[in-house]
Protein backbone atom coordinates (compact mmCIF):
# COMPACT_ATOMS: atom_id res chain seq x y z
CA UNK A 1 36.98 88.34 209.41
CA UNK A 2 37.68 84.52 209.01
CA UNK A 3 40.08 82.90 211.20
CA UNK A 4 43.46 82.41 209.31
CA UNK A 5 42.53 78.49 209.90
CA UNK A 6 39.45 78.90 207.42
CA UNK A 7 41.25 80.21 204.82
CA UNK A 8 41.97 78.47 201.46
CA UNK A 9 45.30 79.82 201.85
CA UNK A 10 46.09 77.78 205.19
CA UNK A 11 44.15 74.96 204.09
CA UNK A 12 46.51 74.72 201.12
CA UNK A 13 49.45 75.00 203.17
CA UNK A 14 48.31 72.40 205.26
CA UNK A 15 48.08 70.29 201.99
CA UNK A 16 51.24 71.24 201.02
CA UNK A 17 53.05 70.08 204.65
CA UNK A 18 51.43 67.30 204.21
CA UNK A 19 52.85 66.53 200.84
CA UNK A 20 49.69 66.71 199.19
CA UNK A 21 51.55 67.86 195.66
CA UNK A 22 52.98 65.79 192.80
CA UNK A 23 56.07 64.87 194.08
CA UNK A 24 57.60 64.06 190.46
CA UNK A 25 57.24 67.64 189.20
CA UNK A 26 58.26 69.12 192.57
CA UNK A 27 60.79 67.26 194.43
CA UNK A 28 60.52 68.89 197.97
CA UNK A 29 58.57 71.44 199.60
CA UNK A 30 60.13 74.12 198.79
CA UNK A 31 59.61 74.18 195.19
CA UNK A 32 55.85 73.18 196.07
CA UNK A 33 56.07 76.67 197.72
CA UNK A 34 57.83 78.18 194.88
CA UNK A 35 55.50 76.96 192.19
CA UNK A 36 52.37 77.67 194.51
CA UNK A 37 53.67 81.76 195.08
CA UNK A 38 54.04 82.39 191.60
CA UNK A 39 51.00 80.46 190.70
CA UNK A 40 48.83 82.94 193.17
CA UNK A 41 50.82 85.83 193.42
CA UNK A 42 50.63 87.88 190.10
CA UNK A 43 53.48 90.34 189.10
CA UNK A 44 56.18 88.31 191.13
CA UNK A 45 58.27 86.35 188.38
CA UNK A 46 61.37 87.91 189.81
CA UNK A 47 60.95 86.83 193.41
CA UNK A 48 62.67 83.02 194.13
CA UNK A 49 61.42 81.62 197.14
CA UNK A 50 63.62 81.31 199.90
CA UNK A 51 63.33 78.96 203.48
CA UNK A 52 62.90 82.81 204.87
CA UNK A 53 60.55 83.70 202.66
CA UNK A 54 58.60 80.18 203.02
CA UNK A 55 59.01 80.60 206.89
CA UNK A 56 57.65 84.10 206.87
CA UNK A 57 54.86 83.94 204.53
CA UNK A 58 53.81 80.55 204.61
CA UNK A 59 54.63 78.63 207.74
CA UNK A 60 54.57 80.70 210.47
CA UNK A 61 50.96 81.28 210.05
CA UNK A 62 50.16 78.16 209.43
CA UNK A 63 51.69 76.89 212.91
CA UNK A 64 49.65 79.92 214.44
CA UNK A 65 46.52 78.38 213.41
CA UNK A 66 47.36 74.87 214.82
CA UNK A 67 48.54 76.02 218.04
CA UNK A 68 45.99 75.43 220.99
CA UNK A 69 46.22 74.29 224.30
CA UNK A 70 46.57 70.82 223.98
CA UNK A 71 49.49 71.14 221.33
CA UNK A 72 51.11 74.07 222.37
CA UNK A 73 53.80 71.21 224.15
CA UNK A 74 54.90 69.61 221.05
CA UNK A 75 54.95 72.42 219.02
CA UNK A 76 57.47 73.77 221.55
CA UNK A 77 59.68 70.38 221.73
CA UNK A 78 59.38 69.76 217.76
CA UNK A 79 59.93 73.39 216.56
CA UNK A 80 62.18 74.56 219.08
CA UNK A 81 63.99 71.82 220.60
CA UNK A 82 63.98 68.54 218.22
CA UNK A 83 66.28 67.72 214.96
CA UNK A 84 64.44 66.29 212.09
CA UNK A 85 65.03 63.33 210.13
CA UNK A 86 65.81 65.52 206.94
CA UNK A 87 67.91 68.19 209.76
CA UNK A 88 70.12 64.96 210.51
CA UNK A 89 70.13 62.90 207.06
CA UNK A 90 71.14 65.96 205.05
CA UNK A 91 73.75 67.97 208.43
CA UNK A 92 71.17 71.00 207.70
CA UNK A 93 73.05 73.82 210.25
CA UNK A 94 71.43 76.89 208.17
CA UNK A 95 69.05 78.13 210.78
CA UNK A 96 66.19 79.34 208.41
CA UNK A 97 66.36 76.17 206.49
CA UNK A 98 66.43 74.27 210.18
CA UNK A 99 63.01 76.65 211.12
CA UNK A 100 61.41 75.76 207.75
CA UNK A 101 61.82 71.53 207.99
CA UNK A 102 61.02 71.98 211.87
CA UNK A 103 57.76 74.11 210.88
CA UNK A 104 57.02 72.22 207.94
CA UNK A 105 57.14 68.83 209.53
CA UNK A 106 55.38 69.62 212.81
CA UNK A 107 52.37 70.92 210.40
CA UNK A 108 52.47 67.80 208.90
CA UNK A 109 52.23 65.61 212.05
CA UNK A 110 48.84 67.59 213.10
CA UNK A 111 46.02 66.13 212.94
CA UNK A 112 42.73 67.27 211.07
CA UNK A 113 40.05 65.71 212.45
CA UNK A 114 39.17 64.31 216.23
CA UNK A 115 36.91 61.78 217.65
CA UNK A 116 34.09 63.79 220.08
CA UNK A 117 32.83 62.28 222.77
CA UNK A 118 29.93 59.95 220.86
CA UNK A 119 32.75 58.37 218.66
CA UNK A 120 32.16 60.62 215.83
CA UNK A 121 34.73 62.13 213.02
CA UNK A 122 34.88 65.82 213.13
CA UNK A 123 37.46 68.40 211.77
CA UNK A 124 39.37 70.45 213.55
CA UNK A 125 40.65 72.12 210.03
CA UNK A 126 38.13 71.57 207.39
CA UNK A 127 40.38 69.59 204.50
CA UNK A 128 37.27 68.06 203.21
CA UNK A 129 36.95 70.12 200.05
CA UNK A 130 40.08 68.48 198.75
CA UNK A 131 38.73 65.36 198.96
CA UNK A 132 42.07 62.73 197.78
CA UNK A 133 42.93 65.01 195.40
CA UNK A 134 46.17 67.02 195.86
CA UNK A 135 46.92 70.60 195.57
CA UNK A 136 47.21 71.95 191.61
CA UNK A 137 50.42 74.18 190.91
């Protein structure tokens, strides 16, 4: 079985985090989400997507496959510990919708790719397939 981190889904998460979407038809991640669920999951027209839902489903597993040693720190302090800009901007107290921008936003602060030791590129999540294009829902 392929690590969760190879996966097209995760990889299109990551995307998606990293607002990697067109922002005029979707005007915040969650609708992203929303459009991307019922885009790739057949026979759901009834379900909305919820910060739950997006938690659950999406983002949660998509912090799992980020997490290593050398991160595990600042997921800790951003996810658990630190308000967002959007948390603080907007007075966001709902604590699913708190998880979900916390999540969302330390996803999107990862990195992809890491110098080795010779000074070369290499990926730590392979996001070359996208190339500069952006996610199609």
């Amino acid at each position: 079985m392929e690590p969760y981190s190879d996966s097209k889904l995760c990889k299109d998460i990551i995307m998606l985090c990293k607002i990697r979407y067109d922002t005029t038809k979707y005007p915040n991640l969650l609708s992203a989400f929303d459009a991307y669920y019922h885009k790739h999951y057949s026979g759901c027209d009834d379900i909305k997507m919820t910060y739950a839902f997006a938690n659950r489903l999406f983002l949660y597993p998509a912090v799992l496959a980020f997490i290593n040693d050398e991160n595990i720190q600042t997921c800790l302090q951003n996810i658990v510990l630190e308000q967002t800009f959007a948390e603080r901007l907007n007075n966001i107290t709902d604590f699913q919708q708190v998880l979900f921008e916390r999540m969302s936003t330390w996803i999107m602060l990862q990195s992809v790719k890491e110098i080795d030791d010779d000074g070369s590129w290499y990926w730590i999540i392979d996001l070359s397939i996208y190339g500069d294009e952006d996610i199609d829902i």
